[in-house]
C-alpha atoms as a PDB file:
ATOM      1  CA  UNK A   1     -17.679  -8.104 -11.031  1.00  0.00           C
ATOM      2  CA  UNK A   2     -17.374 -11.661 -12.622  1.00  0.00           C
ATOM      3  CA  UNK A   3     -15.160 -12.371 -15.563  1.00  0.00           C
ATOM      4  CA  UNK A   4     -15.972 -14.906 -18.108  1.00  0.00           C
ATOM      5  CA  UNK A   5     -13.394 -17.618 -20.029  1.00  0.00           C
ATOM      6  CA  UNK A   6     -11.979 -15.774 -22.948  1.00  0.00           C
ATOM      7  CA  UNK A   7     -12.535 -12.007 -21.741  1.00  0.00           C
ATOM      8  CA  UNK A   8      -9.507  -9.454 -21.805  1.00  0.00           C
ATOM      9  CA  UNK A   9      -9.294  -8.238 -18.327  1.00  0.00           C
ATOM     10  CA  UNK A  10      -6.600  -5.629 -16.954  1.00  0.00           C
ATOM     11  CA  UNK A  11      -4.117  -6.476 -14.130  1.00  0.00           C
ATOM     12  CA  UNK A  12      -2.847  -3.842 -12.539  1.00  0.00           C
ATOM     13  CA  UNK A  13       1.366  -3.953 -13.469  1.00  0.00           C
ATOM     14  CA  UNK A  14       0.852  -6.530 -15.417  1.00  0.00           C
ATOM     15  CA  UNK A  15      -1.465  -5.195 -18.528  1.00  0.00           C
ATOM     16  CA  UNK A  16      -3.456  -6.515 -20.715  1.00  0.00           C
ATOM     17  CA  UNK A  17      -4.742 -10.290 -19.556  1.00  0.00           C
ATOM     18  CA  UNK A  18      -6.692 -12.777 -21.073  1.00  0.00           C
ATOM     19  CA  UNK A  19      -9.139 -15.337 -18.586  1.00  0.00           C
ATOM     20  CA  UNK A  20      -7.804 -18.894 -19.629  1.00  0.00           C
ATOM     21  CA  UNK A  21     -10.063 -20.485 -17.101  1.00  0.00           C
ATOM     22  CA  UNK A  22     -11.888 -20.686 -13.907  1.00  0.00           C
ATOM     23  CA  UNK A  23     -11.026 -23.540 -11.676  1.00  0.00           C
ATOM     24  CA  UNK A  24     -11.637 -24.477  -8.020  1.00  0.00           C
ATOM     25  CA  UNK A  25      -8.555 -25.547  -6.195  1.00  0.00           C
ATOM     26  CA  UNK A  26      -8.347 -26.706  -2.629  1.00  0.00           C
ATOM     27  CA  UNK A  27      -6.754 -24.744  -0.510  1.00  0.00           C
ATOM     28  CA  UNK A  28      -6.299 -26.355   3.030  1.00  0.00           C
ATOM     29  CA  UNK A  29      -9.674 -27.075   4.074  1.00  0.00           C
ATOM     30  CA  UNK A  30     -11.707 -24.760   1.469  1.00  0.00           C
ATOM     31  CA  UNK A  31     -12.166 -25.030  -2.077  1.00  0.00           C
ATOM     32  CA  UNK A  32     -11.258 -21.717  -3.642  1.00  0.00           C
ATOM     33  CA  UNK A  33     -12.627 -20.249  -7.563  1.00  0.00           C
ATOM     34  CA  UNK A  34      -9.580 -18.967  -9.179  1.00  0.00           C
ATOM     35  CA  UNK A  35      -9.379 -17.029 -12.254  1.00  0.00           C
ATOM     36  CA  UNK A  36      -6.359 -18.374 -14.497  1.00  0.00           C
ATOM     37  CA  UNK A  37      -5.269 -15.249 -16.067  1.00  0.00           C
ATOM     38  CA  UNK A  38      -2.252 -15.601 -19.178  1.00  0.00           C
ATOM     39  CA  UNK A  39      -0.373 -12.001 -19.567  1.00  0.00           C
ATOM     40  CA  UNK A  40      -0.302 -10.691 -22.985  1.00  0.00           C
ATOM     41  CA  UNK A  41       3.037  -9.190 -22.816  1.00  0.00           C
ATOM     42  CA  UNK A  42       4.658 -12.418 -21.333  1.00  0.00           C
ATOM     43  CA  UNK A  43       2.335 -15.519 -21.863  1.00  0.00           C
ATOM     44  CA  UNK A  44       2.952 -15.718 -17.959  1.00  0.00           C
ATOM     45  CA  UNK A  45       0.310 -17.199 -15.918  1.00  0.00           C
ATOM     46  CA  UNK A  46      -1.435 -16.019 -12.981  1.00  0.00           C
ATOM     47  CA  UNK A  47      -4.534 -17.885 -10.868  1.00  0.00           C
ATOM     48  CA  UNK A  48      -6.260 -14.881  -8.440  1.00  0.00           C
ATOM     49  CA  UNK A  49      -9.423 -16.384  -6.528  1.00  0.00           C
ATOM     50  CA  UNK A  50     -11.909 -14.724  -8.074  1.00  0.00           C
ATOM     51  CA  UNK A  51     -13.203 -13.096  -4.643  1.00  0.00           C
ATOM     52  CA  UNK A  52     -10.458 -10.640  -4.846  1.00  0.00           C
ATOM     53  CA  UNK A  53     -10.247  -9.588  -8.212  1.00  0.00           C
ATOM     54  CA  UNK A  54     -11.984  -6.331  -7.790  1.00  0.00           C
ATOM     55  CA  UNK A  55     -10.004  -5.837  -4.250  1.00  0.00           C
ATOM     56  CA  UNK A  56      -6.778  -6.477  -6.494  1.00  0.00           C
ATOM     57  CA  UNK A  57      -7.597  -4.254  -9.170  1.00  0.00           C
ATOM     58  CA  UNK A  58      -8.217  -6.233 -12.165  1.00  0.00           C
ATOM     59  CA  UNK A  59     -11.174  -5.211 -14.392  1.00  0.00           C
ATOM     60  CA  UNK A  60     -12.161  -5.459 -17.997  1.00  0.00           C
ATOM     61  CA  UNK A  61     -10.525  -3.591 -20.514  1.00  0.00           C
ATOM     62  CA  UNK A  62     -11.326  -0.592 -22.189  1.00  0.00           C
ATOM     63  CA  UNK A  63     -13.940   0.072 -24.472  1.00  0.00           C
ATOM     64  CA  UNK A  64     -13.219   1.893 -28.205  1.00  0.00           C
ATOM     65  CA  UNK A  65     -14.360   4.822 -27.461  1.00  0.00           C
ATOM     66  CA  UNK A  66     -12.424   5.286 -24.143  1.00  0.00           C
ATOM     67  CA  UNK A  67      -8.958   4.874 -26.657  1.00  0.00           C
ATOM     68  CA  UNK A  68     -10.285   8.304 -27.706  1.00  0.00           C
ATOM     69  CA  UNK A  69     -10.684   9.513 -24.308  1.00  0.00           C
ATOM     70  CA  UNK A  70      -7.700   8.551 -22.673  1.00  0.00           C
ATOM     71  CA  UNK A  71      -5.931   9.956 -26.074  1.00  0.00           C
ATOM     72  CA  UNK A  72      -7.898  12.979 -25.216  1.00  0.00           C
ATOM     73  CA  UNK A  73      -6.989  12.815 -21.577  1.00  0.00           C
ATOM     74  CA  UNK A  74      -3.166  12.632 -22.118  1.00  0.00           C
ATOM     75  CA  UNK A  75      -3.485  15.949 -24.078  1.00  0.00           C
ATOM     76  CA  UNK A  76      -4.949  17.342 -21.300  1.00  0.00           C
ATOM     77  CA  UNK A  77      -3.173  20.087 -19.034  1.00  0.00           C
ATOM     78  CA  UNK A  78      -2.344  18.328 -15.808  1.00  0.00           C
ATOM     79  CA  UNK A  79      -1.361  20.210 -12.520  1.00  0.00           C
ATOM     80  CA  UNK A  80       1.820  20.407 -11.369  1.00  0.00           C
ATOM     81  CA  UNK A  81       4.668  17.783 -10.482  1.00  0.00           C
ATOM     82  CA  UNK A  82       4.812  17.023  -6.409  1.00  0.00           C
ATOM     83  CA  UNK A  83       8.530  18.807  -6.078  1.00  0.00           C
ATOM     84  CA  UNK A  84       8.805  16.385  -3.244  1.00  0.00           C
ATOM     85  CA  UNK A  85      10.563  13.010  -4.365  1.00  0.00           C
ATOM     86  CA  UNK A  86       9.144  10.421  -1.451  1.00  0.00           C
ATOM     87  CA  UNK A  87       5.534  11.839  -1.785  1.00  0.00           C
ATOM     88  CA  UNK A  88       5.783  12.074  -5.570  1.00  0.00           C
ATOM     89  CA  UNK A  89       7.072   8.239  -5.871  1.00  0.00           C
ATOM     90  CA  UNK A  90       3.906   7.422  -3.041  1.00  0.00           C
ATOM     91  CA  UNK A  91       1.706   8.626  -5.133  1.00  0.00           C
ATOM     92  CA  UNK A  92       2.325   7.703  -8.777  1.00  0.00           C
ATOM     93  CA  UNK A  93       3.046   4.029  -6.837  1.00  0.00           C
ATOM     94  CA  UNK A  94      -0.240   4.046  -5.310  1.00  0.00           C
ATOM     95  CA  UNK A  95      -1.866   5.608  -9.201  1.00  0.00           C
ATOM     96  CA  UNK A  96      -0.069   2.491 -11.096  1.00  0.00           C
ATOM     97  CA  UNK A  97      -1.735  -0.046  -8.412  1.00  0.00           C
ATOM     98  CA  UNK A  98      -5.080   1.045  -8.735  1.00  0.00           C
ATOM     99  CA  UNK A  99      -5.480  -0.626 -12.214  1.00  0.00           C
ATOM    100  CA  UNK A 100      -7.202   2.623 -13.611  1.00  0.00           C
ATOM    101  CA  UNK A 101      -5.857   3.591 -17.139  1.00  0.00           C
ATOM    102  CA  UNK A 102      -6.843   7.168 -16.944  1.00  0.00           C
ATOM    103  CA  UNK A 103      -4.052   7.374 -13.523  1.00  0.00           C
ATOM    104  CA  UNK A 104      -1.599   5.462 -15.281  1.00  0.00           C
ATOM    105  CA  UNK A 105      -2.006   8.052 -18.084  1.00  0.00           C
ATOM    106  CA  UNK A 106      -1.310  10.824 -15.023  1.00  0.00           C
ATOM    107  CA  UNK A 107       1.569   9.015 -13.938  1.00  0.00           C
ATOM    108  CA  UNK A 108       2.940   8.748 -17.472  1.00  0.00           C
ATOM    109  CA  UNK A 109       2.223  12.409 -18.302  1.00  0.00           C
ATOM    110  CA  UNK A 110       3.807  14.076 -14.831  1.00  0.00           C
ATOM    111  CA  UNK A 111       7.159  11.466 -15.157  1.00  0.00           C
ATOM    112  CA  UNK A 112       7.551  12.465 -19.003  1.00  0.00           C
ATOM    113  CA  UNK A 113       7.214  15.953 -18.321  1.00  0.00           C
ATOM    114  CA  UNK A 114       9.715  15.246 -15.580  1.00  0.00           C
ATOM    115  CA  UNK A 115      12.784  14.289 -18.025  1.00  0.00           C
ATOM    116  CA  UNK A 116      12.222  17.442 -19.538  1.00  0.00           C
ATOM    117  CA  UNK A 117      13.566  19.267 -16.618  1.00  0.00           C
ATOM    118  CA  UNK A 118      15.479  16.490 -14.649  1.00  0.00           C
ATOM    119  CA  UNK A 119      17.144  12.905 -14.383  1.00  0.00           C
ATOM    120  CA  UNK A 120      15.084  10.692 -13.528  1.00  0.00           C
ATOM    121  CA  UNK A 121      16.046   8.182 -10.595  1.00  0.00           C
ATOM    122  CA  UNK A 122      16.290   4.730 -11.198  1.00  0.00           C
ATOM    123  CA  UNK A 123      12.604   4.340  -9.614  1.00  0.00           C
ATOM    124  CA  UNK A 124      11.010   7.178 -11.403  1.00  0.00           C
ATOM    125  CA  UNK A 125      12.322   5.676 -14.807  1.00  0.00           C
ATOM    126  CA  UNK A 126      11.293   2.020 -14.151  1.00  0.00           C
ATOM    127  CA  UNK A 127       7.482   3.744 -13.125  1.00  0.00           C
ATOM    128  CA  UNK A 128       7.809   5.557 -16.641  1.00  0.00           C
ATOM    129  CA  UNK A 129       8.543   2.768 -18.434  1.00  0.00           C
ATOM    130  CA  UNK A 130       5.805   1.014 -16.731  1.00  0.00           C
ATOM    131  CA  UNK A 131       3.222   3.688 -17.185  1.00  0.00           C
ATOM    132  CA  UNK A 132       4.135   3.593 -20.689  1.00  0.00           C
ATOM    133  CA  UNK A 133       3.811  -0.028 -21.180  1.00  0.00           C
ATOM    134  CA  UNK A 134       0.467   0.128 -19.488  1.00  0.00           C
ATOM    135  CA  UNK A 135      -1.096   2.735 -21.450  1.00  0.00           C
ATOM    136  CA  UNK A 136       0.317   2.057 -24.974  1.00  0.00           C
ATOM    137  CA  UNK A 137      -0.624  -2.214 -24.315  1.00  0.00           C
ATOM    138  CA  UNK A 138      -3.752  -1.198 -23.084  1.00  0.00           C
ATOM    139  CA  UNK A 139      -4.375   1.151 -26.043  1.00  0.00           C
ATOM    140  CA  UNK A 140      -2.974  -1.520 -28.810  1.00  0.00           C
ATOM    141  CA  UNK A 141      -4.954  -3.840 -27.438  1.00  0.00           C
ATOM    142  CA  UNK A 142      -7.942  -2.295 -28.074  1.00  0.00           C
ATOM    143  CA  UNK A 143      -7.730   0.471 -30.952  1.00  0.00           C
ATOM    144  CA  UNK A 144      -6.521  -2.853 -32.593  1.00  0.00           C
ATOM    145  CA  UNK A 145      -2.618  -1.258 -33.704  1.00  0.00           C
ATOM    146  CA  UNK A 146       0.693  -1.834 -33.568  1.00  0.00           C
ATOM    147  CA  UNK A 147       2.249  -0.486 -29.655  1.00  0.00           C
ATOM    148  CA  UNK A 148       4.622   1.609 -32.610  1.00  0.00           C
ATOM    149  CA  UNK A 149       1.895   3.536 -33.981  1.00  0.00           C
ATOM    150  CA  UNK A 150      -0.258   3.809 -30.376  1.00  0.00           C
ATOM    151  CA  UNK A 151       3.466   5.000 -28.839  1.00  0.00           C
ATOM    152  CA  UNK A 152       3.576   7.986 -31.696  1.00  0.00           C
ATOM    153  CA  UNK A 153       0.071   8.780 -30.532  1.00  0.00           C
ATOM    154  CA  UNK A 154       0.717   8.565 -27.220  1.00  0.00           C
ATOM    155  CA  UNK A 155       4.005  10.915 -27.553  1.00  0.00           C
ATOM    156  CA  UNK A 156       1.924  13.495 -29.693  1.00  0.00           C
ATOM    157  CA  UNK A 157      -0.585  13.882 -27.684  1.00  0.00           C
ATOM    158  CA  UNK A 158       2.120  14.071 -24.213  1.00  0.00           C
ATOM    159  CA  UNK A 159       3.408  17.074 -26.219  1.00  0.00           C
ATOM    160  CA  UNK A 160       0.021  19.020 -26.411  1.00  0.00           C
ATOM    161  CA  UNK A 161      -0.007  18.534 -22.743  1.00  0.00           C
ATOM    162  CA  UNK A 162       3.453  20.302 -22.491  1.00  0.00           C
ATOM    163  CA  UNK A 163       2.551  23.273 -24.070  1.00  0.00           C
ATOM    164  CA  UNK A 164       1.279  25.512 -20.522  1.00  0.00           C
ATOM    165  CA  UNK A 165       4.770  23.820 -19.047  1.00  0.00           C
ATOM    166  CA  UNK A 166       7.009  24.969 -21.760  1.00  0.00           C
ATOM    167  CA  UNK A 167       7.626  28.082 -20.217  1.00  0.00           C
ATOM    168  CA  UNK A 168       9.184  25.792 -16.687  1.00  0.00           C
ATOM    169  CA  UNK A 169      11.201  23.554 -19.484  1.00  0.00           C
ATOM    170  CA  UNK A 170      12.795  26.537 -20.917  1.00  0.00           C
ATOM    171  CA  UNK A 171      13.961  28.032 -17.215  1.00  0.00           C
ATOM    172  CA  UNK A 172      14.714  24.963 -16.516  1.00  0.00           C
ATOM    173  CA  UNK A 173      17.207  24.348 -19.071  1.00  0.00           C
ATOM    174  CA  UNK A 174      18.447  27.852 -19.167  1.00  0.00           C
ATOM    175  CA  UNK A 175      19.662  27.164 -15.497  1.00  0.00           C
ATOM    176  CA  UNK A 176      20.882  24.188 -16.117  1.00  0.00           C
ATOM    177  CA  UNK A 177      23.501  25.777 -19.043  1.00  0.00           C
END
């Protein structure tokens, strides 16, 4: 899939991107297409040759309608947390690098659900965080609000997801006291 100057693109860990450019550079003894990607959140820049965007993840952002959807999504039940911290960490590392907003939004929903009945390693919090900043960016971005209002959203809609868990949160915590 091609990108064109000027498009908002998504870059998997990195968010929301816009396409500054596409350049050929040469590199040793080819000349390589790059796309010259600036990150929303940072102004950093990236060049990816343009070959492996789709290999790397990167793909256009969300439509309006799909804000609804992945709103809709995070409400959604999910199944239950891996108990198992190595293949649990595997797998929401392997959801966050595909680029897809919808696994992010997994990732995001298991971890937060996760804090209500545990602390949270080092890892699993910087993978929250980052799940969070994906989604919410991603949903900003294009529901055109503030990442404040999106976040509220975002949290109301974790909660409805909750709801068949509750029961594990409240064993949880009576153990725990």
């Amino acid at each position: 899939m091609g990108f064109r100057v000027g498009e908002k693109v998504s870059y998997p860990n990195h968010g929301v991107c816009f396409v500054e450019s596409i350049e050929q550079k040469q590199v040793g003894d080819a000349k390589v297409r790059l796309y010259s990607l600036r990150v929303a959140a940072n102004q950093s820049s990236i060049l990816v040759p343009t070959e492996n965007a789709d290999a790397i993840g990167i793909r256009k952002i969300i439509t309006s309608p799909q804000c609804h959807e992945v709103l809709r999504f995070i409400a959604k039940d999910f199944n239950e947390v891996e108990t198992d911290w190595k293949e649990r960490s595997r797998d929401f590392l392997g959801k966050l690098q595909t680029g897809c907003i919808f696994e992010a939004a997994d990732v995001l929903k298991q971890l937060t659900f996760l804090t209500k009945v545990k602390t949270l390693s080092f890892r699993e919090k910087a993978m929250l965080e980052k799940a969070k900043f994906l989604v919410v960016s991603e949903l900003a971005t294009v529901c055109r609000e503030s990442e404040s209002i999106v976040l509220e959203k975002v949290e109301k809609n974790l909660s409805r997801a909750f709801v068949k868990h509750g029961s594990a949160i409240e064993k949880s915590l009576a153990a725990n006291q």
